[in-house]
Protein backbone atom coordinates (compact mmCIF):
# COMPACT_ATOMS: atom_id res chain seq x y z
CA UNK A 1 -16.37 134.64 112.59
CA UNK A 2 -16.97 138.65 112.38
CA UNK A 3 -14.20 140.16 110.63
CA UNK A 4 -12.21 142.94 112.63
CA UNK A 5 -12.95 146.03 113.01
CA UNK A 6 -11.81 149.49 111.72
CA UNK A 7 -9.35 149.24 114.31
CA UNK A 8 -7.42 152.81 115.63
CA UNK A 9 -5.03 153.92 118.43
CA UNK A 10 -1.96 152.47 119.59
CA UNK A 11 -1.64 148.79 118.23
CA UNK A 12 0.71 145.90 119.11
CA UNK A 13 1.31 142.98 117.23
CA UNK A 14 3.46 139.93 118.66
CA UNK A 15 4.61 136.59 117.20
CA UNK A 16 6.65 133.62 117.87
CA UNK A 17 6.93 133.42 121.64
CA UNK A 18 7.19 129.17 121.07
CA UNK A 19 6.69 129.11 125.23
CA UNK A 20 7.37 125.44 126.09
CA UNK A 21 10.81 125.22 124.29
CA UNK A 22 13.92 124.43 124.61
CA UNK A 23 13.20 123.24 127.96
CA UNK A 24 11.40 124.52 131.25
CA UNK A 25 13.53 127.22 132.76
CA UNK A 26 14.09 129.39 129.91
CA UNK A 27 10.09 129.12 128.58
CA UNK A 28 9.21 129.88 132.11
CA UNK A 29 11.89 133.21 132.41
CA UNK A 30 10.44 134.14 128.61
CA UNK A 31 6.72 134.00 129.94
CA UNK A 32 7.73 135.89 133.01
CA UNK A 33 8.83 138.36 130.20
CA UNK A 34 6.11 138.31 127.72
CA UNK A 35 3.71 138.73 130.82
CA UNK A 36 5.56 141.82 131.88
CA UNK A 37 5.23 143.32 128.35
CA UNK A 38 1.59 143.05 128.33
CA UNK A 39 1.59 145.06 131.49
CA UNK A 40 3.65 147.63 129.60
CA UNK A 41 1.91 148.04 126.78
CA UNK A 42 -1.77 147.47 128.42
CA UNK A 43 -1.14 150.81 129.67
CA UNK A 44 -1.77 152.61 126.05
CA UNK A 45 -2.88 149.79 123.95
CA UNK A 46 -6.09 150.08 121.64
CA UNK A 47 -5.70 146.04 120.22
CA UNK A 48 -3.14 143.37 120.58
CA UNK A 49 -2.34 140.72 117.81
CA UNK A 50 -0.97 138.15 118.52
CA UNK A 51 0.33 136.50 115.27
CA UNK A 52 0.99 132.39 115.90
CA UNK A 53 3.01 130.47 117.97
CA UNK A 54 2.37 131.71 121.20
CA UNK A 55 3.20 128.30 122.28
CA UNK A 56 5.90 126.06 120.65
CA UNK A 57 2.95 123.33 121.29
CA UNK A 58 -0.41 123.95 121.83
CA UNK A 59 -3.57 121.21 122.52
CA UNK A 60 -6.67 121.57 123.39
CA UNK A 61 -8.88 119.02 125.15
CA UNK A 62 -12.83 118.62 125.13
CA UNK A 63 -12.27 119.36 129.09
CA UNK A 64 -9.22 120.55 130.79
CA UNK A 65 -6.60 122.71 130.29
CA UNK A 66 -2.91 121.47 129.33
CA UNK A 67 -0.30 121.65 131.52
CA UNK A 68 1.78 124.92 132.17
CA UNK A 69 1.41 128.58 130.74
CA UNK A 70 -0.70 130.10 133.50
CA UNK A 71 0.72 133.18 133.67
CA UNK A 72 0.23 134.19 130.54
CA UNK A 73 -3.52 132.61 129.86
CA UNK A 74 -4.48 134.44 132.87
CA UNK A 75 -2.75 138.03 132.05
CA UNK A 76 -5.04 137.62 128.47
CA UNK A 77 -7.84 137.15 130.20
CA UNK A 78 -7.10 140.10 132.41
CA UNK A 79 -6.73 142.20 129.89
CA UNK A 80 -9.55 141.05 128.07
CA UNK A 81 -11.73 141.86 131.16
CA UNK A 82 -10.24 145.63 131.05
CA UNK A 83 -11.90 145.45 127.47
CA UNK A 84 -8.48 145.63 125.71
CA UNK A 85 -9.36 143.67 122.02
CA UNK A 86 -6.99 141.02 121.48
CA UNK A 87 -7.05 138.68 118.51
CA UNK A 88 -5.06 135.46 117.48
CA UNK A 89 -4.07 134.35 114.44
CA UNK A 90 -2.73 130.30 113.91
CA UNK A 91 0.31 129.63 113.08
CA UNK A 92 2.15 126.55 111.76
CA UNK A 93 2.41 125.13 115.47
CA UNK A 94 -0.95 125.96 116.56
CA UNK A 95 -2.67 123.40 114.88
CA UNK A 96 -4.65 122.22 116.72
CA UNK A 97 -6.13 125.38 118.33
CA UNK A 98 -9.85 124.65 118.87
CA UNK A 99 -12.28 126.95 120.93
CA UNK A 100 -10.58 127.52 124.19
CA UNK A 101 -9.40 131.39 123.32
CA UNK A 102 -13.05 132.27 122.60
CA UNK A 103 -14.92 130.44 124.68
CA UNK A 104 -12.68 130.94 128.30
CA UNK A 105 -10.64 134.12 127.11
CA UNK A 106 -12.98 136.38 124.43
CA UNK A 107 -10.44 136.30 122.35
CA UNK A 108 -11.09 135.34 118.51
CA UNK A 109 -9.57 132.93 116.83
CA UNK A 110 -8.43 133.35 113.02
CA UNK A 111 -7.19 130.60 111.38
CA UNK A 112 -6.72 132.24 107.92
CA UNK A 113 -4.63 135.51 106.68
CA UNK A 114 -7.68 138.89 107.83
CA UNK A 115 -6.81 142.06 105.99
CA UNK A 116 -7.81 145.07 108.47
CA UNK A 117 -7.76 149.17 107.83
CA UNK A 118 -5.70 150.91 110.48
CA UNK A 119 -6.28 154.42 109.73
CA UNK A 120 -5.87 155.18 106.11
CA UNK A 121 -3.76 152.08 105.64
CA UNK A 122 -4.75 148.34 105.24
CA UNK A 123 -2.97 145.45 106.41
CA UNK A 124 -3.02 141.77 105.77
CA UNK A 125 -2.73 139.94 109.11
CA UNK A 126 -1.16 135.94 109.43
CA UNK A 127 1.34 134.10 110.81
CA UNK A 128 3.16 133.80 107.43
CA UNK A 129 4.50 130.23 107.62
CA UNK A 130 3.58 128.75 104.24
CA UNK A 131 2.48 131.39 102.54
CA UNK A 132 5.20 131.20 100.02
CA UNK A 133 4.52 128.56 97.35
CA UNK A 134 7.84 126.83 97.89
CA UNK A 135 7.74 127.00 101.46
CA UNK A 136 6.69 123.43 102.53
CA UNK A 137 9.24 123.26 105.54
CA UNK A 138 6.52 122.97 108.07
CA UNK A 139 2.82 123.30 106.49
């Protein structure tokens, strides 16, 4: 994978959406909001991370695309075709995260901690569960 770019302008990271918990109705009113966010910040936004756990749950199949999340996989993909760079980084509950961001959305995928300049300043990027030695809770 290429790393990132010197990346400049108005940035927006994001983390911990978990859509698919606790149970239908509320993941479905916190997509509805996430969705409407992206709208709002498309308007000015030079790059969007989005920092693990978009989903609470997320599998990918060799064909096929789970169940549910619509809304959100297709605002991405809009605003990938308005050339807005958006990149993922895994988290502890995207495991198994294969190819489908890249492949269907242009989006790349980053499975490890990316250190990036913004400006004069440089910033190392990743979820953050089990980075701390004594943090085996969920690795």
């Amino acid at each position: 994978m290429e790393p990132i770019p010197k990346v400049s302008g108005k940035i927006y990271f994001v983390s911990d959406i978990h859509l698919g918990v606790p149970d239908y109705e509320s993941s479905l009113a916190r997509e509805k909001r996430f969705c409407k966010w992206l709208d709002e910040i498309s308007k000015d936004a030079h790059a969007i991370f989005i920092l693990g756990d978009l989903f609470d749950f997320w599998f990918e199949y060799r064909e096929g695309v789970a169940r549910g999340f619509v809304r959100v996989l297709g605002k991405l993909a809009e605003l990938r075709d308005r050339n807005i760079p958006i990149y993922f980084f895994t988290g502890n509950h995207d495991q198994w995260m294969k190819d489908y961001f890249t492949v269907e959305l242009g989006i790349p995928v980053f499975q490890q901690q990316e250190e990036i300049k913004i400006a004069v300043k440089r910033l190392l990027l990743a979820h953050g569960d089990g980075l701390v030695p004594c943090d085996h809770g969920y690795k």
